[in-house]
Each structure stands twice: as structure tokens, then as C-alpha cells.
Protein backbone atom coordinates (compact mmCIF):
# COMPACT_ATOMS: atom_id res chain seq x y z
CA UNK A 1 -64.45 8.82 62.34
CA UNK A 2 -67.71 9.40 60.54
CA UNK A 3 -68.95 12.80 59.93
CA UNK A 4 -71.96 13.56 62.51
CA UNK A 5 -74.29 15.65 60.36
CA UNK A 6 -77.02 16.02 63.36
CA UNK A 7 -73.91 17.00 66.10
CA UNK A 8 -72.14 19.25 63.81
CA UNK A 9 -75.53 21.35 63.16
CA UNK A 10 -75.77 21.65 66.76
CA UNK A 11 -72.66 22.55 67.41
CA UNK A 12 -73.17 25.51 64.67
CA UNK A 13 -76.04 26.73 66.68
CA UNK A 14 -74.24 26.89 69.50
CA UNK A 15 -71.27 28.79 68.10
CA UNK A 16 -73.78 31.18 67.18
CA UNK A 17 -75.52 31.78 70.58
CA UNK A 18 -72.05 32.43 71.86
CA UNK A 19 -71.04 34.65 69.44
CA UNK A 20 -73.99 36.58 69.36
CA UNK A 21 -73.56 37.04 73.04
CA UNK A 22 -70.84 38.43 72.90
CA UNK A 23 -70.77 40.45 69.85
CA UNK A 24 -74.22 42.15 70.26
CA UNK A 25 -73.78 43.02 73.61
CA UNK A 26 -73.21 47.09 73.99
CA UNK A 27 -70.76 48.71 72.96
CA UNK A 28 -45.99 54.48 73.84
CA UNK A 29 -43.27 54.28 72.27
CA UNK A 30 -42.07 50.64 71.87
CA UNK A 31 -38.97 49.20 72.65
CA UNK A 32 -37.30 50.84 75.89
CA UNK A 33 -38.01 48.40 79.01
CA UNK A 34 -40.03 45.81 77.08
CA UNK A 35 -40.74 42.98 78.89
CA UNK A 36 -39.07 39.62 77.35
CA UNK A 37 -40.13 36.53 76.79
CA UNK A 38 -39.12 33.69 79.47
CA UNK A 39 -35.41 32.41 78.81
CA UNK A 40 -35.51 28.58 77.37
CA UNK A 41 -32.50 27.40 79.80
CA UNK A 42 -30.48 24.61 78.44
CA UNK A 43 -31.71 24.51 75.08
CA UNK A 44 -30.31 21.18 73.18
CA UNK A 45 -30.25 20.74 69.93
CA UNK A 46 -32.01 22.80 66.86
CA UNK A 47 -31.70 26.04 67.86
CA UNK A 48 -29.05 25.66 70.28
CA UNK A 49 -26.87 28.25 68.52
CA UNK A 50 -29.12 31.71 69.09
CA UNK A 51 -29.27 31.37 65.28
CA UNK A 52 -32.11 28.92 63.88
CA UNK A 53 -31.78 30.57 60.15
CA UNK A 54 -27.81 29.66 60.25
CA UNK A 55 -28.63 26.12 61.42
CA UNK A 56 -31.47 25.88 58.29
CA UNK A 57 -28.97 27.37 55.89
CA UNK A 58 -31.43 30.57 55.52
CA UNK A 59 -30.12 33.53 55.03
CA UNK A 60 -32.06 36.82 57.27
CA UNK A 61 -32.36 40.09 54.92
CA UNK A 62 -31.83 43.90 55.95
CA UNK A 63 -35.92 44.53 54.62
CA UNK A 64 -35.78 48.07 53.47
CA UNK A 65 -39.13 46.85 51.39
CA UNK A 66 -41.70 47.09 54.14
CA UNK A 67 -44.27 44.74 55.47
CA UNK A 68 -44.09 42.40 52.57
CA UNK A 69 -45.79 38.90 53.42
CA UNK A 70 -42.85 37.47 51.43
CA UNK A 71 -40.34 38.60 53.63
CA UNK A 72 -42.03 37.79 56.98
CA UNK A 73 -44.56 40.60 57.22
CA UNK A 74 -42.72 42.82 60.42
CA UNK A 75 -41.15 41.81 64.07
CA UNK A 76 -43.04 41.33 67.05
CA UNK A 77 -42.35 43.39 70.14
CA UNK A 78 -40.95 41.67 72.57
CA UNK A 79 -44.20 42.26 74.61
CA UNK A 80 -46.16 40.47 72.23
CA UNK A 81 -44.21 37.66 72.39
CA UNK A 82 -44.39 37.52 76.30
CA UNK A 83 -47.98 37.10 76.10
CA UNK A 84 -48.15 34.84 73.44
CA UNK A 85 -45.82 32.28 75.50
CA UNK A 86 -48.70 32.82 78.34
CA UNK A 87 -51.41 32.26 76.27
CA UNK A 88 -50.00 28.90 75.22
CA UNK A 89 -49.22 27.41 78.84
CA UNK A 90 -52.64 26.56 78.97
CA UNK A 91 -56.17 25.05 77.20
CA UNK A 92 -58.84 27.49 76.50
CA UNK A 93 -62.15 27.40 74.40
CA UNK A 94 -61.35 28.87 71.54
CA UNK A 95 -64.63 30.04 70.53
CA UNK A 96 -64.92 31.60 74.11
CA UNK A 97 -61.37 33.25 73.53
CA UNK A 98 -62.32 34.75 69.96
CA UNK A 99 -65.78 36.14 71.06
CA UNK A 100 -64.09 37.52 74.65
CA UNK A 101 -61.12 38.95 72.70
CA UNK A 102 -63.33 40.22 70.17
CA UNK A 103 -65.00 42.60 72.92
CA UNK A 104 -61.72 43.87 74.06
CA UNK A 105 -60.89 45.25 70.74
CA UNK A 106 -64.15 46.69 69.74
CA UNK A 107 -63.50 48.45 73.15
CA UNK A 108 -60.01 49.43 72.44
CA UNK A 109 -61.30 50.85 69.06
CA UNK A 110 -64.19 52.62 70.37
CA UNK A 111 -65.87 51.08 67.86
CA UNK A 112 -69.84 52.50 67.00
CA UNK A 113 -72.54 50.84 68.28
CA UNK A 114 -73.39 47.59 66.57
CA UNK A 115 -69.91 46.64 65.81
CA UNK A 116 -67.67 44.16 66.89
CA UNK A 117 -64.16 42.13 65.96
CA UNK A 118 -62.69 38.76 65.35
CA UNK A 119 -59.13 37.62 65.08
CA UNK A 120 -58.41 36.00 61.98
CA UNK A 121 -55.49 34.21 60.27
CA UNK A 122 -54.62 37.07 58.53
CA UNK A 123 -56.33 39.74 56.44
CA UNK A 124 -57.01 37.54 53.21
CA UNK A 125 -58.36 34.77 55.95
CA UNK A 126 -60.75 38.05 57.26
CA UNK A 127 -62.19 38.73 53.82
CA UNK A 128 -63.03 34.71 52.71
CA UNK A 129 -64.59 34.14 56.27
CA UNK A 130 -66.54 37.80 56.34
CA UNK A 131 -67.86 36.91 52.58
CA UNK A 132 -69.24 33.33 53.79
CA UNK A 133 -70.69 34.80 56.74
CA UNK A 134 -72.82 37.00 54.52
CA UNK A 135 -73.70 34.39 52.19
CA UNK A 136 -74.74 31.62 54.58
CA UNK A 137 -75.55 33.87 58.17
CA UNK A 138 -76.44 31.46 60.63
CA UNK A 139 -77.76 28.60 58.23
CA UNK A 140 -75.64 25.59 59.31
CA UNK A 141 -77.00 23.36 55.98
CA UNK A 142 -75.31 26.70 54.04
CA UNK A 143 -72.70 26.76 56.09
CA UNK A 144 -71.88 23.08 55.04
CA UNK A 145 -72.76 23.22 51.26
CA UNK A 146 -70.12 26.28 50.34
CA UNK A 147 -68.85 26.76 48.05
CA UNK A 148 -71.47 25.45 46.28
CA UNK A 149 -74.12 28.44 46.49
CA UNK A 150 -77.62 26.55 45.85
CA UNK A 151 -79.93 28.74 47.64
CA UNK A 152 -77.82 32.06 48.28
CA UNK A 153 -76.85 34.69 46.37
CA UNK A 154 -73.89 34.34 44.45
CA UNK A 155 -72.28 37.76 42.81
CA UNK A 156 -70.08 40.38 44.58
CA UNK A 157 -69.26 43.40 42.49
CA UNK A 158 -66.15 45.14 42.23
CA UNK A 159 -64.68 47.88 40.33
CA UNK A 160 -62.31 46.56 37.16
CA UNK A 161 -59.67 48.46 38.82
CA UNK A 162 -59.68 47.09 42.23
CA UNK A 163 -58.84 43.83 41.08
CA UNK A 164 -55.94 41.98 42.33
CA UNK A 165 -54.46 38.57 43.41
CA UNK A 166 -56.28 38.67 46.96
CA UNK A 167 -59.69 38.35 45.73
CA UNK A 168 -58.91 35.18 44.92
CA UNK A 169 -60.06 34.59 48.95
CA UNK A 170 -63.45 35.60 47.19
CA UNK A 171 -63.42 33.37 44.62
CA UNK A 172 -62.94 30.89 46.52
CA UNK A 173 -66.75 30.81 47.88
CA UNK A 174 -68.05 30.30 44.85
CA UNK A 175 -69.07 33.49 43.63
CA UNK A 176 -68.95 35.04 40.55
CA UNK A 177 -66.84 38.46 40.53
CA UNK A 178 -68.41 41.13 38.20
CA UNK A 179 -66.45 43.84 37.38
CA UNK A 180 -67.55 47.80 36.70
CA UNK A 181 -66.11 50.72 36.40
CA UNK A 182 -68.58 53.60 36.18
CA UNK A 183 -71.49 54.92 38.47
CA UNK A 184 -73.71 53.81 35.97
CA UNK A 185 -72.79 50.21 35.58
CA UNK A 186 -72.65 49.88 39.35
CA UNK A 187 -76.23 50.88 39.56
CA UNK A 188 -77.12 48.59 36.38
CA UNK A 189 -75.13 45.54 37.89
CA UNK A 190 -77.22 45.50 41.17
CA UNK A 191 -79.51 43.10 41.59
CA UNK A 192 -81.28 40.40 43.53
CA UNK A 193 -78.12 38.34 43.05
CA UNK A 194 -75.54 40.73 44.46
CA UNK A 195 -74.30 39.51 47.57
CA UNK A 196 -71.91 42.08 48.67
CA UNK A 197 -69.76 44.70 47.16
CA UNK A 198 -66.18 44.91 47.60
CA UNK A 199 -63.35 47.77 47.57
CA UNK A 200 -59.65 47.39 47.68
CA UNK A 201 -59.06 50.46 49.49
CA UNK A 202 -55.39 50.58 48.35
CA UNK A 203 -56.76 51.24 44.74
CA UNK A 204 -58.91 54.22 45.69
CA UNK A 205 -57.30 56.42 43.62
CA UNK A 206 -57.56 54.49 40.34
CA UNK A 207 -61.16 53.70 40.76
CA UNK A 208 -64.11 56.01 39.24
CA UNK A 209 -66.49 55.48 42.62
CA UNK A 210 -64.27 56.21 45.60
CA UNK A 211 -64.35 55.10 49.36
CA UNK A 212 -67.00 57.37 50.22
CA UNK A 213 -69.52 56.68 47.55
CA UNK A 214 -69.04 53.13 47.59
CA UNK A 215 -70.88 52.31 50.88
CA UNK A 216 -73.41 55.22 50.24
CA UNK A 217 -74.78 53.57 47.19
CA UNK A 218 -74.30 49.81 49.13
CA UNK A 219 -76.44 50.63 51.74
CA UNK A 220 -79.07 53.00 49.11
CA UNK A 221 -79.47 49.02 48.00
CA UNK A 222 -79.51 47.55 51.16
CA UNK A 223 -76.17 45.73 50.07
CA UNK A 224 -73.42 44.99 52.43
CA UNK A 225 -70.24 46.88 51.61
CA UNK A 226 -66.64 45.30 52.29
CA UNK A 227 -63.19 47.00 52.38
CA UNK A 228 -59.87 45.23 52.19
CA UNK A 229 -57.85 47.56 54.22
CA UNK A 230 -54.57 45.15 55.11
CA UNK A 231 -52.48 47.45 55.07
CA UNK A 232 -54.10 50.49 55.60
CA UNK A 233 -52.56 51.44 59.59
CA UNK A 234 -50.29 53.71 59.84
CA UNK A 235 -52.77 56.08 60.35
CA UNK A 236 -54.02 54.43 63.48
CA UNK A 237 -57.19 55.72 63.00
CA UNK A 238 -57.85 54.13 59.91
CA UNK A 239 -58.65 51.14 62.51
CA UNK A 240 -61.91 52.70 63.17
CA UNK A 241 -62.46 55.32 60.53
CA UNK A 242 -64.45 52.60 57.96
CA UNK A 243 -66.61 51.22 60.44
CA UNK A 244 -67.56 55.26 61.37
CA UNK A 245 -67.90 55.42 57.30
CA UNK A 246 -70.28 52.76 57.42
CA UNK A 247 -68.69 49.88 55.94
CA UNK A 248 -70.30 46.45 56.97
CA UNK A 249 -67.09 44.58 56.98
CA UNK A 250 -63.38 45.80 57.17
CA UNK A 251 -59.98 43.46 56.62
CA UNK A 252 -56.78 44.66 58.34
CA UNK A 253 -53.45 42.75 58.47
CA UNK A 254 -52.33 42.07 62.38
CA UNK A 255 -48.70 41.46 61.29
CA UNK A 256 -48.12 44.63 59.34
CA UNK A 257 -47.58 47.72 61.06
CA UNK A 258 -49.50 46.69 63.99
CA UNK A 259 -46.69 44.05 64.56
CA UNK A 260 -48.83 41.36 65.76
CA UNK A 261 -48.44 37.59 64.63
CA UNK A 262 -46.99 37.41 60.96
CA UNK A 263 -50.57 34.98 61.06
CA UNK A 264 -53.02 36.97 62.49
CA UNK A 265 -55.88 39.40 61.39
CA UNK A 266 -58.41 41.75 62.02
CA UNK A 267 -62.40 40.95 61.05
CA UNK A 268 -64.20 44.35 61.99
CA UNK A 269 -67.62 45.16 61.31
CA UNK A 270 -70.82 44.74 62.16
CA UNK A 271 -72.03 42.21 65.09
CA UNK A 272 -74.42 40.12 63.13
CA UNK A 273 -71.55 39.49 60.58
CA UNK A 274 -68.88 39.37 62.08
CA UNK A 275 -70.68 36.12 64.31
CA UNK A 276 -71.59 34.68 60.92
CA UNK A 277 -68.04 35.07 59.77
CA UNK A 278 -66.86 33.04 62.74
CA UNK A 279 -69.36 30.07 62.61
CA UNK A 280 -67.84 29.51 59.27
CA UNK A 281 -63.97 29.77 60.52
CA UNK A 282 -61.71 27.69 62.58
CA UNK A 283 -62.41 25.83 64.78
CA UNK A 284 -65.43 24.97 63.43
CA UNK A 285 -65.56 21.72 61.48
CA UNK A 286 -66.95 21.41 57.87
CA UNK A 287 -66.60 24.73 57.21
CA UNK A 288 -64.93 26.56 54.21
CA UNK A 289 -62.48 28.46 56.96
CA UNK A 290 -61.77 25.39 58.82
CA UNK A 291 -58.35 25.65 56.78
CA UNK A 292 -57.41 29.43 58.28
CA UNK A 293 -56.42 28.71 62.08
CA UNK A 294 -55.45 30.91 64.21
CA UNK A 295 -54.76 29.88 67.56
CA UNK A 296 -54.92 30.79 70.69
CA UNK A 297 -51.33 32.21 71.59
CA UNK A 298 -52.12 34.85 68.01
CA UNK A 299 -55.55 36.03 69.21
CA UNK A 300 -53.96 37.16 72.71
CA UNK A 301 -50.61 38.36 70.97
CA UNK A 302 -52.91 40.68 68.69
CA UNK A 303 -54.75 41.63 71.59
CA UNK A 304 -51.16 43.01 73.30
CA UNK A 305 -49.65 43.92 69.71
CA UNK A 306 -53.30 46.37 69.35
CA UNK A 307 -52.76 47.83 73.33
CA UNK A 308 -49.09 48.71 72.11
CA UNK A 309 -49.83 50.23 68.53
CA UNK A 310 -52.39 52.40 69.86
CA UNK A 311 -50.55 53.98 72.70
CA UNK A 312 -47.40 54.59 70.45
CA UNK A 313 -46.55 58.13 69.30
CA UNK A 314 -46.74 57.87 65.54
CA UNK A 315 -45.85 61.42 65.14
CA UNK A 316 -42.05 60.65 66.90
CA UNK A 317 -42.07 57.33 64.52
CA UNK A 318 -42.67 59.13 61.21
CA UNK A 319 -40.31 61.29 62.02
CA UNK A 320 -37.35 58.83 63.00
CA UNK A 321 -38.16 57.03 59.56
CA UNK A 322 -38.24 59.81 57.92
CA UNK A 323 -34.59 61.07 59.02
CA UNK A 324 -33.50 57.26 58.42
CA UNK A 325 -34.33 57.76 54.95
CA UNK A 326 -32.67 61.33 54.74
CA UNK A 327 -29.36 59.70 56.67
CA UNK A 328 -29.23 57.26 53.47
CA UNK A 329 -29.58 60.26 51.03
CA UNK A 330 -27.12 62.31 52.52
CA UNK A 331 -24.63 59.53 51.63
CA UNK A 332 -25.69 57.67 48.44
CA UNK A 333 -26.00 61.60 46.85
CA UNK A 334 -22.53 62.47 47.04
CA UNK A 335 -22.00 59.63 44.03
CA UNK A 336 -22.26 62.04 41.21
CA UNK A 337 -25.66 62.22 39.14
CA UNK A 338 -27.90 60.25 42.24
CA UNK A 339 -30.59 61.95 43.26
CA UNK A 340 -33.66 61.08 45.74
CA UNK A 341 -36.50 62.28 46.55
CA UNK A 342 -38.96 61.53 49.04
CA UNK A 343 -42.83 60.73 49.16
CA UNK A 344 -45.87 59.05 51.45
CA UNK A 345 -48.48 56.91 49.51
CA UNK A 346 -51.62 58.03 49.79
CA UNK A 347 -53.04 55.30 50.52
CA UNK A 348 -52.08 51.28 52.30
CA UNK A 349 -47.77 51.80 53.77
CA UNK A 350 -48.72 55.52 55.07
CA UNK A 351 -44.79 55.68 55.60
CA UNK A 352 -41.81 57.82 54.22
CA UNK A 353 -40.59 56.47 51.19
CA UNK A 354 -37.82 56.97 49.07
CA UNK A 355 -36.98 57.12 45.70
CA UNK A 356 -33.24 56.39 44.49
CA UNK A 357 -32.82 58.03 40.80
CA UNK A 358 -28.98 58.07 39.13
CA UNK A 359 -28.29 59.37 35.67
CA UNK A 360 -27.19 55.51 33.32
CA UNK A 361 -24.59 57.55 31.48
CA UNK A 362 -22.89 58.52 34.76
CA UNK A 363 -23.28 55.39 37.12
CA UNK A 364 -23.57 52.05 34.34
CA UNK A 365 -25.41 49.81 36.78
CA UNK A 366 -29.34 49.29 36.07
CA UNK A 367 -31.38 49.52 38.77
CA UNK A 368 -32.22 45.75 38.24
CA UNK A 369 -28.63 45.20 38.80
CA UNK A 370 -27.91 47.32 41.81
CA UNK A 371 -31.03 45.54 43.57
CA UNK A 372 -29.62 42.36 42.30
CA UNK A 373 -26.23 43.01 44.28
CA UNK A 374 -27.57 44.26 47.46
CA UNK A 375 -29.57 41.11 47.97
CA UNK A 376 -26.25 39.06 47.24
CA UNK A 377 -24.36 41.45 49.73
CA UNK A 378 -23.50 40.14 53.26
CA UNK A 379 -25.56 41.00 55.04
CA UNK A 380 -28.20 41.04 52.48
CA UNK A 381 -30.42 43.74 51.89
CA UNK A 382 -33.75 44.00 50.04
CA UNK A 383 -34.38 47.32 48.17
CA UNK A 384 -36.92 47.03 45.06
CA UNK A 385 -36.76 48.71 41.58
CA UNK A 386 -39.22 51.51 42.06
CA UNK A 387 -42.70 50.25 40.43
CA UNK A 388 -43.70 53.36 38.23
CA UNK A 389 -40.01 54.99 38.36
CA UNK A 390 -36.22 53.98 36.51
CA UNK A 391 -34.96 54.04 40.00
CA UNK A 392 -35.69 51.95 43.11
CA UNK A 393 -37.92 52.82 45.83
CA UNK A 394 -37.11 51.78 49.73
CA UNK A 395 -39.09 52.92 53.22
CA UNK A 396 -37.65 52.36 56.44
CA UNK A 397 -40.13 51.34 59.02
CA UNK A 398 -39.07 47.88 59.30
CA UNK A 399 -35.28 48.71 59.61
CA UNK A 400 -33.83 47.73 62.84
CA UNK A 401 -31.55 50.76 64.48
CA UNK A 402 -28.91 51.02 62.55
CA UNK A 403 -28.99 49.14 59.83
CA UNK A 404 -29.55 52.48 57.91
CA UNK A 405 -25.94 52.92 58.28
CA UNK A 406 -24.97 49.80 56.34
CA UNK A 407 -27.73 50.48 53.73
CA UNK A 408 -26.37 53.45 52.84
CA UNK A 409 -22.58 52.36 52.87
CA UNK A 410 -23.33 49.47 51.00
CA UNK A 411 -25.47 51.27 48.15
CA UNK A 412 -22.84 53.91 48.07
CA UNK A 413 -20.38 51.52 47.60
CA UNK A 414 -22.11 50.26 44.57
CA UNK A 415 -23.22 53.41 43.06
CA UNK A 416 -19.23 54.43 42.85
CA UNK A 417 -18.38 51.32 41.70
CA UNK A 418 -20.66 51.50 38.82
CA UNK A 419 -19.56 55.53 38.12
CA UNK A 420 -18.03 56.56 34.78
């Protein structure tokens, strides 16, 4: 079918009378007696086993790594999948679903005044959408053109040390990505070009102009200021604490911590925005997001996976990974010369963590090789050599009950193995 240039403009401005109608209007503990998702009674074929990774050949990991994208980003509650098997018994507008489920979280966040949400196909899906929102706002001929930037600004500035593979999501508008480091060259680099400037809130610490300063001299410009903060929950209130800051536009990852859909996202920020950033998303057509769906069954789940991450006590969770981690400790330290110690990142995984440290003339094994074995063990687990650290480094808040207990036997086992 031909492209309809005329009914696709049209059907832009209409997006955007919804949206803005909805987004400038005003402002437990998991796991006991979860509700389940509906049995499938009598299911034939694929899947007929209880085990659809045996029947593919694929083999499930212990993840003592965290919410790494790579290994299936974290487990739904059961909850969350009730409501997601709801949500896709019927038809529903998805535009009218977005900008409706939108207002529920911007209520659930107590977001300020001004600010709103959209659920997006993940965090990286949140930043390429919120970036052609603020290049195009509601111009449908934009909208249409990108990446190809004739008429709009085209530079977003980031510090040298927030780089990293996700701004390829960036890139991919079109614009040109220029790089500082200093107050100074901020300040120099502004100009009537600059369409935005961006911070990777998990490098906060390496960068010269931190999360505070960022936004002040953004807005001193009248610039819009982005963060990228995926993985930035546990603390829970990181959820609203960058909109309170003042950032136009904030990324989270719904399948993270959160444990919404693997796919889903958060889009926070300001109304204006945040509607821009869905006229140019799914499931609008001839648009650069048109690629990044997210249906209807992952906007309600993220809804439900939100309602449940708020009303957990994270105090009671910190501390049950925390003595998962010490339970592991207690056992791999009675091989002679191992040693852990334990830490929280500052910043992005806000979780216990553990380092694993052993003396190479008393155990022989690197830890290349130990990390190397435990992924070949049955079951397999996934424990990573430490990034900045001859050891390896592990957390425990995706670790189902239990499975400490074979962690620790396991590593044990090969620690001793490996001992002089």
C-alpha cells in the first residue's frame, strides 16, 4: 500500500492532541500469596514439558551477575504476569493506553507539576524517542525527515567520560555527539546548534561536571538536559529524584530491578516532551521509533511491576541480599588464602556486592578459569571476573531462594580443587 503523506500528517496531529491531553493535565514484600497467572490446561506440543529451554536445547543459568540485558534482564512477579495475560485478552488503542497509563505513573511517582511518563521498549528505546521528540516537537514534516536533521538542531553534548555503547540510540538521529570534559569547554561548546545535553548518570563519578551542575548550567542556556538512569532503582526514589532535580528527560529500565517486562521502559520528564517523544514512537508510522514496540500487555505489566516495587520494603531486601552474600563467604573462606569483601556501587545496581579475592600461589586457578568452570557446571552459574579487581565480583539480587547454597558449594568445591 502506498504511503499517504496527507493521512499520516493528520494522524500525527492527532497523536498529539491526545497526548497533550493527557500529559498536561494536572498533576510489600513480593512473593508470599502472589496471584498466578491462569493455568494453560492441556497444553500440546512445544512447551508441553514445563521446560521450554530443555525442549530448545538452552541451557537456564544461576545469574549471580545482576540485571544484565544479556542474561534476560530479571524475573517477573507472578503478579505482573497475571496482568499482562489480561491486558492481552483484548484490543485497545494503544495511543489511548500509553497516554492513560502514562497518568497513572506520574501519579504513582508523585511526580512535580509539569511532568509526565511514557512506557517505552526499554530504556535505550526511552532515550532515542525522548531525543527525537526534542528535535522535531510536534512538526510532523520533522517527524518524517529524521534522521536527516535539515531544519533542526543537530549536536547534543556530552562529557568524554560518559561515553558508552548506549549512545549509540543517539546517534542514531542524526546528531553529531561532541564530547567535553571541563566546565569551561561545556560553556564554550554551547551554542545555537546544541540540541540537548546528555549525562550517563552511572558515570557520575568519573565526570568533571556532576549530576547537579549539569542541569543547572542546561537550563542557565535554556538547553534541555537528559539523564540515562537504566539502572539507577534500587533506591526507589531515584524514580522521582531527577525530575525534582530538574532534568527535562529521564531513562529508566522497566525490567531491571523494577521487574517489569525484560522489554519495557520508563520515559519521564516533562509533559511537552514526553508527548513529542511519543508522536515519534510506536505505533506511529514513518517514524524513527516505529521499530521500538512495546505493546499493550508491557505497558499494563509495568504499570503492576511499578504498584509492586514501590510498596516493597527495600530495607528487609538489602538486607536478605546482603546475608546471601555473607552465607557464600562464610563457606568459600574456609579454602585457605580466599578472602571477600563486600561493597555497594555508588551509583546504577545500588545492591550488595561481593568481591571474591584468593592468593594464585595458594589456590592455582585464575579467576578467568574459575568463572570459566562455574558456567560449565550443572546447573550453570554466572559469576564475572571482578572489572577493576584480580578476583571476581557477584551480587545477589537476582538469585532465586536458595540457590546461594549451591553457589557457594560449587565455588568451594573449585577453590579446593585448585589449592596447593
Amino acid at each position: 500500500m502506498l504511503f499517504d503523506a496527507d493521512r499520516n500528517r493528520r494522524s500525527f496531529l492527532t497523536v498529539l492532541s491526545a497526548a497533550l491531553v493527557g500529559f498536561l493535565s494536572p498533576n510489600r514484600v513480593l512473593g508470599k500469596g502472589a496471584a498466578t497467572t491462569p493455568a494453560l490446561g492441556g497444553l500440546t506440543g512445544f512447551g508441553s514439558t514445563g521446560d521450554v529451554y530443555a525442549e530448545l536445547g538452552v541451557t537456564p543459568v544461576i545469574n549471580g551477575q545482576g540485571t544484565m540485558t544479556m542474561l534476560g534482564g530479571s524475573l517477573m512477579r507472578p503478579e505482573v504476569e497475571a496482568v499482562m495475560s489480561l491486558a492481552g485478552r483484548h484490543f485497545v488503542p494503544i495511543l489511548e493506553l500509553e497516554v492513560a497509563a502514562g497518568k497513572r505513573i506520574a501519579k504513582m511517582l508523585n511526580l512535580p507539576d509539569g511532568y509526565g511518563a511514557i512506557v517505552t521498549s526499554g530504556a535505550a528505546a526511552a532515550m532515542q524517542s525522548g531525543l527525537a521528540g526534542i528535535l522535531t516537537g510536534d512538526n510532523p514534516n520533522f517527524i518524517e525527515q529524521l534522521p536527516d536533521l535539515t531544519g533542526m538542531k543537530s549536536e547534543v553534548i556530552i562529557q568524554e567520560s560518559h561515553r558508552n555503547p548506549f549512545d549509540h540510540q543517539l546517534r542514531a538521529t542524526g546528531i553529531k555527539l561532541v564530547e567535553i570534559e571541563t566546565r569551561e569547554q561545556l560553556l564554550n561548546a554551547i551554542n545555537p546548534r546544541t540540541a540537548m545535553m546528555h549525562f550517563s548518570n552511572f558515570a557520575d563519578a568519573v565526570g568533571a561536571i556532576k549530576v547537579n551542575e549539569w542541569v543547572h548550567i542546561a537550563h542557565a542556556h535554556n538547553v534541555p538536559a537528559f539523564i540515562d538512569a537504566a539502572a539507577d532503582t534500587p533506591p526507589v526514589s531515584h524514580l522521582w529524584d531527577y525530575a525534582q532535580m530538574g532534568y527535562d528527560l529521564i531513562a529508566f529500565s522497566g525490567g531491571k530491578a523494577i521487574r517489569g517486562p525484560q522489554c519495557a521502559g520508563l520515559l519521564v520528564g516533562r509533559n511537552d516532551l514526553v508527548a513529542y517523544a511519543l508522536m515519534n514512537n510506536s505505533p506511529n508510522e514513518n517514524t524513527l521509533g516505529r521499530s521500538q514496540k512495546v505493546g499493550k500487555e508491557e505497558i499494563v505489566g509495568m504499570i503492576k511491576a511499578l504498584e509492586i516495587y514501590l510498596a516493597e520494603d527495600h530495607d528487609a531486601l538489602n538486607r536478605e541480599w546482603q546475608r546471601r552474600l555473607e552465607y557464600i563467604s562464610g563457606v568459600i573462606t574456609r579454602v585457605p588464602s580466599v578472602s571477600t569483601q563486600f561493597m555497594v556501587p555508588d551509583v546504577a545496581n545500588h545492591v550488595p556486592h561481593m568481591i571474591i579475592n584468593w592468593d594464585p600461589r595458594r589456590v592455582s586457578a585464575s579467576p578467568a578459569q574459575i568463572s570459566t568452570a562455574l558456567r560449565q557446571s550443572k546447573p550453570s552459574i554466572v559469576i564475572e571476573r571482578a572489572e577493576q579487581a584480580d578476583g571476581l565480583s557477584m551480587n545477589s539480587f537476582m538469585l532465586q531462594p536458595g540457590e546461594e547454597r549451591i553457589i557457594a558449594a560449587r565455588l568451594a568445591q573449585l577453590l579446593q580443587n585448585h589449592s596447593a
